[in-house]
N, C-alpha and C. Protein backbone atom coordinates (compact mmCIF):
# COMPACT_ATOMS: atom_id res chain seq x y z
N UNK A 1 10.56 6.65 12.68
CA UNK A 1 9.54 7.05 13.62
C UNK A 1 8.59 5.87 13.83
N UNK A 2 8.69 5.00 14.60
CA UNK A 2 7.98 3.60 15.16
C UNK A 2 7.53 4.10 16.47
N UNK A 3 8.22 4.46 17.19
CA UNK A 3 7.50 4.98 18.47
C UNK A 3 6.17 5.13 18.48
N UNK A 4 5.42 4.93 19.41
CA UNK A 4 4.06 4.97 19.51
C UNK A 4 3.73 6.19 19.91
N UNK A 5 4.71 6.86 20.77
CA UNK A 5 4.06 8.30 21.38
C UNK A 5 4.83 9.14 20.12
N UNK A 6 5.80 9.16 19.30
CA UNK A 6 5.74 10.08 18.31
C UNK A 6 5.53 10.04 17.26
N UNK A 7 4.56 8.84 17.07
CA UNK A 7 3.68 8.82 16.17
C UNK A 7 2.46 9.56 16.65
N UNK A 8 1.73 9.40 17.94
CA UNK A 8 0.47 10.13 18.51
C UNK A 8 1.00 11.52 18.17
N UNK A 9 2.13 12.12 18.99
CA UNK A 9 2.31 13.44 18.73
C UNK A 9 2.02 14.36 17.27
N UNK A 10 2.84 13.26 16.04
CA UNK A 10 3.09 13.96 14.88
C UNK A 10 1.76 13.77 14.10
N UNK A 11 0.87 13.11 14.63
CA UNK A 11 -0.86 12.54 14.46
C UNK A 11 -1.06 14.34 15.04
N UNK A 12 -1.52 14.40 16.11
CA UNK A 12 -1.92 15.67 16.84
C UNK A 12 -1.27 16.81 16.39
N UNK A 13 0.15 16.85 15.99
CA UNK A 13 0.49 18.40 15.36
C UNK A 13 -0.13 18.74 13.93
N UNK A 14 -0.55 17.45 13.28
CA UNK A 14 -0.97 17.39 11.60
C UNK A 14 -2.72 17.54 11.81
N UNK A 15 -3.17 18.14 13.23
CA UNK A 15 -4.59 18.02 13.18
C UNK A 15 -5.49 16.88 13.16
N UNK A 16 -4.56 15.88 13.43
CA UNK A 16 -5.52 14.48 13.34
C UNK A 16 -5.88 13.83 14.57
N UNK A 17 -6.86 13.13 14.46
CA UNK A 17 -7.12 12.67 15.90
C UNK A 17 -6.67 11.31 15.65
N UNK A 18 -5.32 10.65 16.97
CA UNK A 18 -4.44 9.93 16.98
C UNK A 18 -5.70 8.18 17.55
N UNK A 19 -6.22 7.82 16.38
CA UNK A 19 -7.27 6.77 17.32
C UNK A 19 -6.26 5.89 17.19
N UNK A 20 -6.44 4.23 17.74
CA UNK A 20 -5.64 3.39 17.95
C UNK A 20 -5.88 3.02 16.24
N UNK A 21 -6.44 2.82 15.91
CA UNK A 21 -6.21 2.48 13.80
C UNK A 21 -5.56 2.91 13.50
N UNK A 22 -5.50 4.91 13.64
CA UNK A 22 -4.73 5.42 12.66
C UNK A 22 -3.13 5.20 12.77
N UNK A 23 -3.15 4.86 14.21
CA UNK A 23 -1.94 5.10 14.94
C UNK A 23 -0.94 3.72 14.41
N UNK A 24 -2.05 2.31 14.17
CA UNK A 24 -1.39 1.47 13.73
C UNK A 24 -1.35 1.38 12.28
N UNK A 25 -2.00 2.18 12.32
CA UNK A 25 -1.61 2.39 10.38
C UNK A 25 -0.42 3.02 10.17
N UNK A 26 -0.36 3.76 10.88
CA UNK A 26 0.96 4.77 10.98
C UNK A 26 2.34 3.99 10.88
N UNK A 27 2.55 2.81 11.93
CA UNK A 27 3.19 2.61 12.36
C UNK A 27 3.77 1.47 11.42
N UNK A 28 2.96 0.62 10.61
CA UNK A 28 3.42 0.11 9.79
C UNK A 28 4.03 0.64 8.45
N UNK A 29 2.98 1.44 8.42
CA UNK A 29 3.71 2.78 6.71
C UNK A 29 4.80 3.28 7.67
N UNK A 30 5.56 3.53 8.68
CA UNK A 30 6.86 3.90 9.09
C UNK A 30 8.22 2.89 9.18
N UNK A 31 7.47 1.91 9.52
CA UNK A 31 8.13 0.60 9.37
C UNK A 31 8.54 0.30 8.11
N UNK A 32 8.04 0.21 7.01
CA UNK A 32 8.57 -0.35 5.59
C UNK A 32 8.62 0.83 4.61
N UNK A 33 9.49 1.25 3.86
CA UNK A 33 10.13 2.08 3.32
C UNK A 33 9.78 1.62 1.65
N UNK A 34 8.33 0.98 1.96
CA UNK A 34 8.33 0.68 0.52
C UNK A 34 6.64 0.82 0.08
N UNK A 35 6.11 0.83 -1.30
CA UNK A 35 4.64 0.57 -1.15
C UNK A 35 4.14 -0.33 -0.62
N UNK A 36 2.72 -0.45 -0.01
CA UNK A 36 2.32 -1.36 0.04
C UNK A 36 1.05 -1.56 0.06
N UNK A 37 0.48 -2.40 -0.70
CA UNK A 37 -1.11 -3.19 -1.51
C UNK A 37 -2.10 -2.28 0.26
N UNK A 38 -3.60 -2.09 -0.28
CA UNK A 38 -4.40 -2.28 0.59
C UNK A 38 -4.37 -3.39 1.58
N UNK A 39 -4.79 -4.33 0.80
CA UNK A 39 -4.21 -6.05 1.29
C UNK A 39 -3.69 -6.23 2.52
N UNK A 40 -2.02 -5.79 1.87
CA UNK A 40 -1.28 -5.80 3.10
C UNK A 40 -1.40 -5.24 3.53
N UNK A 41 -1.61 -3.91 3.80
CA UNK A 41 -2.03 -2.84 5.41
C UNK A 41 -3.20 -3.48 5.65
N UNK A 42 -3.93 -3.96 5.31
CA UNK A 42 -5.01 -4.43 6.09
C UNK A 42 -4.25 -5.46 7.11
N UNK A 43 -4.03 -6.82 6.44
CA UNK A 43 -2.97 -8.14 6.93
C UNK A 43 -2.49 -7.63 8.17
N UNK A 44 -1.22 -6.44 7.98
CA UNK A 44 -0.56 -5.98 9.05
C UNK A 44 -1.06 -5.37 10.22
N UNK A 45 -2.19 -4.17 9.56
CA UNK A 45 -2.67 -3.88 10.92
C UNK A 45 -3.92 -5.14 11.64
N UNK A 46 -4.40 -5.50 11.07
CA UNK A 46 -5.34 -7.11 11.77
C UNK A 46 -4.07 -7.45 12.80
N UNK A 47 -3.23 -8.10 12.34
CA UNK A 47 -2.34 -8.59 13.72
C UNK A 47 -1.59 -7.72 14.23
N UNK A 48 -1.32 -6.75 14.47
CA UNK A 48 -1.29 -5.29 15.27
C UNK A 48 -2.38 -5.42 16.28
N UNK A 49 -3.62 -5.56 15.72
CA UNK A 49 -4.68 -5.46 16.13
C UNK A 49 -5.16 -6.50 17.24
N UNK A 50 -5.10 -7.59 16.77
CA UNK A 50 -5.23 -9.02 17.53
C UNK A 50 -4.07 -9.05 18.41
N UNK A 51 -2.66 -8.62 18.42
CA UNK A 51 -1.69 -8.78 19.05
C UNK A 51 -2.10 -8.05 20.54
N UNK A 52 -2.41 -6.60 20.26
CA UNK A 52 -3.16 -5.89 21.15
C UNK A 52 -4.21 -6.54 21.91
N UNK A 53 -5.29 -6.63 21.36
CA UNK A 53 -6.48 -7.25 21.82
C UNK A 53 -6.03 -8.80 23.32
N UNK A 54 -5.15 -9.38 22.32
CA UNK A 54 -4.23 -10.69 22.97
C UNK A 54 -3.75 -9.99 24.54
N UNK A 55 -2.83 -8.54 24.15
CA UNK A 55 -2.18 -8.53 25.50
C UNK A 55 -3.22 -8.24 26.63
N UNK A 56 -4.39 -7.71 26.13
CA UNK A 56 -5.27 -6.66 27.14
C UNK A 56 -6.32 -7.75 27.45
N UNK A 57 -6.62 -8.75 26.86
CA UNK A 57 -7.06 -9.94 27.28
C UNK A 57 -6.56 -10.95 28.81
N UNK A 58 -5.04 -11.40 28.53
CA UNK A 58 -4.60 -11.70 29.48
C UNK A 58 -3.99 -10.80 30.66
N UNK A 59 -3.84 -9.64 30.59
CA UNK A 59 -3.77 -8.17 31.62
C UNK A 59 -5.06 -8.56 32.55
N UNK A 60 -6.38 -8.36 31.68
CA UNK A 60 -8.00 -8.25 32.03
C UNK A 60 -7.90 -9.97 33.05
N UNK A 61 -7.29 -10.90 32.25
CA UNK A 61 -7.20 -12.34 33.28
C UNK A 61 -6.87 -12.15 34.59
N UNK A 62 -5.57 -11.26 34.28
CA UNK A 62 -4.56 -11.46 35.78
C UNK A 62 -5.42 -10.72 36.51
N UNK A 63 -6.00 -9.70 36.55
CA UNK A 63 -6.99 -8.95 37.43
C UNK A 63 -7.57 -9.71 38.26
N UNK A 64 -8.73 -10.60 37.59
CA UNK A 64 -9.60 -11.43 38.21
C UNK A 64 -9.17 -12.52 39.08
C-alpha cells in the first residue's frame, strides 16, 4: 500500500485526519518492511518533504 490515495483512504476509515505528514509517514512505514530509528523517519520524510516542496515550487514558476 504506497499509493497515495489508499493510503488517504485507509487514514480516513481508521478516523484519522489524512494531513500531508501523516500521509508521508505512512508511506514510508509501507515502503520498508522493517523497523525503523526515529532518525530515519525523520531523514525520509524531510526529503519526501523537500521533494514536494521542490515540485510545487517550479509548478508555482511555470505559472508566472
Amino acid at each position: 500500500m504506497n499509493n497515495r490515495d489508499d493510503i488517504v483512504n485507509k487514514l480516513k476509515s481508521s478516523g484519522v485526519s489524512p494531513t500531508s505528514q501523516r500521509v508521508d509517514i505512512a508511506q514510508v512505514l509501507f515502503a520498508r518492511p522493517q523497523h525503523l530509528s526515529a532518525e530515519q523517519m525523520l531523514k525520509m520524510t524531510q526529503k519526501r518533504q523537500r521533494r514536494r516542496f521542490t515540485i510545487r515550487l517550479v509548478c508555482l514558476r511555470r505559472k508566472v
